[in-house]
Protein backbone atom coordinates (compact mmCIF):
# COMPACT_ATOMS: atom_id res chain seq x y z
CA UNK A 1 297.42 -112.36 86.77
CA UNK A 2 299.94 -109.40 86.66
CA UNK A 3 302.89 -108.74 84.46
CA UNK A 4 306.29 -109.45 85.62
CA UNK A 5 308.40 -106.57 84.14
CA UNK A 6 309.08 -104.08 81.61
CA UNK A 7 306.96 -100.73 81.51
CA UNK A 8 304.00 -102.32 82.74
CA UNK A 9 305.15 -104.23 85.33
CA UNK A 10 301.97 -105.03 88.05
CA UNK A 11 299.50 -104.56 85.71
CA UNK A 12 296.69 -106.57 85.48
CA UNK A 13 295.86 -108.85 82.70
CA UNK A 14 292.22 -109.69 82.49
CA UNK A 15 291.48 -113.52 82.58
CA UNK A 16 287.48 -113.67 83.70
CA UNK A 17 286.37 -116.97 85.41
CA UNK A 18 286.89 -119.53 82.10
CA UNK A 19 288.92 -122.61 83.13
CA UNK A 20 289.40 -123.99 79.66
CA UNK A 21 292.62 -122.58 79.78
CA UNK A 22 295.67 -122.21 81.98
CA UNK A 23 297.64 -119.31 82.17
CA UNK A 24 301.49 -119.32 81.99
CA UNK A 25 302.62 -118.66 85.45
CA UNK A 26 304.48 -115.83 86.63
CA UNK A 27 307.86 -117.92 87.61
CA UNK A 28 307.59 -119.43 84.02
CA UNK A 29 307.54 -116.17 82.10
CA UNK A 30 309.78 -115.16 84.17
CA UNK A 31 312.10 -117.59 82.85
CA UNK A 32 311.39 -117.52 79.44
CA UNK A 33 311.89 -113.53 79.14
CA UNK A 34 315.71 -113.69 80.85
CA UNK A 35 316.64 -116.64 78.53
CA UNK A 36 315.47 -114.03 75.63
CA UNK A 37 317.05 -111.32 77.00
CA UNK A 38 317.34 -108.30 74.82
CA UNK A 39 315.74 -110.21 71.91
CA UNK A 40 312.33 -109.04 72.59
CA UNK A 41 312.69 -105.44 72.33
CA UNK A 42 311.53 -104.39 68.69
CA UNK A 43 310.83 -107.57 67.97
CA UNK A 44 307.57 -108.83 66.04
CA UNK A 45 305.80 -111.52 68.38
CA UNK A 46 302.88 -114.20 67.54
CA UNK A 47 301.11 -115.02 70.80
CA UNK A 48 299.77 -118.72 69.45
CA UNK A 49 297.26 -120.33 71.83
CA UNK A 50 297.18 -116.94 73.08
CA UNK A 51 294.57 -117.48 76.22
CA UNK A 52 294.92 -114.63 78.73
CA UNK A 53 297.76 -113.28 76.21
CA UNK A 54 300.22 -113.18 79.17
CA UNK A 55 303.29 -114.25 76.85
CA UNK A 56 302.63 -110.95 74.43
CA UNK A 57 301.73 -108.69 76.77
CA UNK A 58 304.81 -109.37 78.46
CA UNK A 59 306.55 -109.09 75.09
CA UNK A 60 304.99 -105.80 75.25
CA UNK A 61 306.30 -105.07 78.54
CA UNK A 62 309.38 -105.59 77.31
CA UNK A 63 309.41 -103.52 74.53
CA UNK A 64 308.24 -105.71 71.82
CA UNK A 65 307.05 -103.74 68.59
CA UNK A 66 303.60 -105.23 68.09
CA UNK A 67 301.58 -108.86 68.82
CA UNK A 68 299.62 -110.85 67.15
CA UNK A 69 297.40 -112.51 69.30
CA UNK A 70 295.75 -115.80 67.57
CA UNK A 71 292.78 -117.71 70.29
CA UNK A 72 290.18 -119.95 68.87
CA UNK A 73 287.64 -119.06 71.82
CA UNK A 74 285.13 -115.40 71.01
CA UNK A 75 285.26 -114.70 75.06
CA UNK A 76 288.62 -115.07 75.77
CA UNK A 77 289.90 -112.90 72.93
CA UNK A 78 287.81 -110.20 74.09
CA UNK A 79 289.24 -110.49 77.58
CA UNK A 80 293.05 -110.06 75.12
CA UNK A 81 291.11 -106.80 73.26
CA UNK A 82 290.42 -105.62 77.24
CA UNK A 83 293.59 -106.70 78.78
CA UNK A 84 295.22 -104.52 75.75
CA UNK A 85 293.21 -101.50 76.47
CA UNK A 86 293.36 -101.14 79.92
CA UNK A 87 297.30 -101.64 79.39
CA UNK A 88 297.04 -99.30 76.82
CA UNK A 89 298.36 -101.34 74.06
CA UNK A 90 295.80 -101.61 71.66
CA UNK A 91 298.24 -99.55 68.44
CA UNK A 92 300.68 -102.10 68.80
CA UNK A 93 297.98 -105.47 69.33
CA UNK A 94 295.92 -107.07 66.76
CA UNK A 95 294.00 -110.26 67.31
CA UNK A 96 293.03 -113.02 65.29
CA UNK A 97 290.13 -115.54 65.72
CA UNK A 98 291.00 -118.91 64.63
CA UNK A 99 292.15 -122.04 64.59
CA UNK A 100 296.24 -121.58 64.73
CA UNK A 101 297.29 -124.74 62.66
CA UNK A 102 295.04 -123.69 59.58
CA UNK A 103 296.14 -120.27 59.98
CA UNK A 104 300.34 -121.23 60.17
CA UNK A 105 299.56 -123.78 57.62
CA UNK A 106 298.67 -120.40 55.25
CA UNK A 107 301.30 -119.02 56.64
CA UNK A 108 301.35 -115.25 54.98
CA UNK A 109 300.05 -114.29 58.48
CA UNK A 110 303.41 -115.74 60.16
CA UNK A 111 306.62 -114.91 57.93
CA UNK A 112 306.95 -111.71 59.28
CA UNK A 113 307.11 -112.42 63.11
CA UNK A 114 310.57 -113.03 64.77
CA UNK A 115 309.69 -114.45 67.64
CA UNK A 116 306.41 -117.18 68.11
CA UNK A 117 305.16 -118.27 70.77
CA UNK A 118 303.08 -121.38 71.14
CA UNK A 119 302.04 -123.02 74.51
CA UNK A 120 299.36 -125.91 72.92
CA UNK A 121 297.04 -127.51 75.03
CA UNK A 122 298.55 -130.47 76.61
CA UNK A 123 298.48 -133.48 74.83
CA UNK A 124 296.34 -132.38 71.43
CA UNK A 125 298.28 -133.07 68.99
CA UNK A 126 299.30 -129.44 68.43
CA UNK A 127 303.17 -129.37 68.19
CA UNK A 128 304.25 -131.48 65.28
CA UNK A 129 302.20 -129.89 62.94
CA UNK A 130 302.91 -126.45 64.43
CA UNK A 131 306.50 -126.35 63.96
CA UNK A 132 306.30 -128.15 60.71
CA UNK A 133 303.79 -125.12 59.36
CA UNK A 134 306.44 -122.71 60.64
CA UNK A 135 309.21 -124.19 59.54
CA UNK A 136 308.27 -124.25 55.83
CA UNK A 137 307.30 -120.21 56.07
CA UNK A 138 310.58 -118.34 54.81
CA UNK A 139 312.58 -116.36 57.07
CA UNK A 140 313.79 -116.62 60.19
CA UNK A 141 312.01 -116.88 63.50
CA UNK A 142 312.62 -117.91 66.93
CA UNK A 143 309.55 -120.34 68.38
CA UNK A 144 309.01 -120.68 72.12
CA UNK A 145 307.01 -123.60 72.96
């Protein structure tokens, strides 16, 4: 999996051989970035769900300040904490270990992120309570799902 654009365009993200999760595709991220458009740059992204990371290191790309990555699973946040070295974004990265609802539902880790995105596993029940958590933080924030 590469990145699309921005200062690292090509570069490889690091996904190993896990197949518990499904990366966003290129043509999708592709998509979501031009709809965003110059909203990314300086902004403050949460990577929810964050799997290979793709979303915030493209963020990152883009000129995003900093991510926070959030990924229940101990092997596939370490392939985020290589991904983010070898693109040599590890200043403006920090990843979190957990489950996301019970972290948005304590929401002093989310208020200050502008732009949050969340691509759930299919069909577990993640949404509802997701945007329900985020919308009760104060603030402002743009969520991609």
């Amino acid at each position: 999996m590469r990145i699309v654009a921005g200062t690292r365009r090509g570069a490889l993200i690091q996904t190993g051989k896990a197949r518990s999760f499904r990366p966003t595709s290129d043509r999708v991220r592709e998509a979501i970035f031009s709809i965003l458009g110059d909203r990314v740059e300086g902004a403050r992204v949460a990577d929810l769900f964050a799997g290979s990371g793709a979303l915030g290191f493209e963020a990152l790309s883009r000129g995003a300040d900093e991510v926070l990555f959030v990924e229940k699973q101990r092997v596939i946040a370490g392939w985020i904490g290589q991904s983010a070295e070898s693109l040599r974004f590890t200043q403006q990265c920090r990843i979190l270990m957990g489950d996301v609802t019970r972290l948005v539902t304590r929401g002093d880790q989310f208020e200050r992120y502008d732009l949050v995105f969340a691509d759930p596993p299919y069909g577990a029940g993640f949404v509802k309570p997701l945007v329900e958590a985020l919308h009760r933080l104060p603030g402002e924030r743009l969520l991609v799902l």
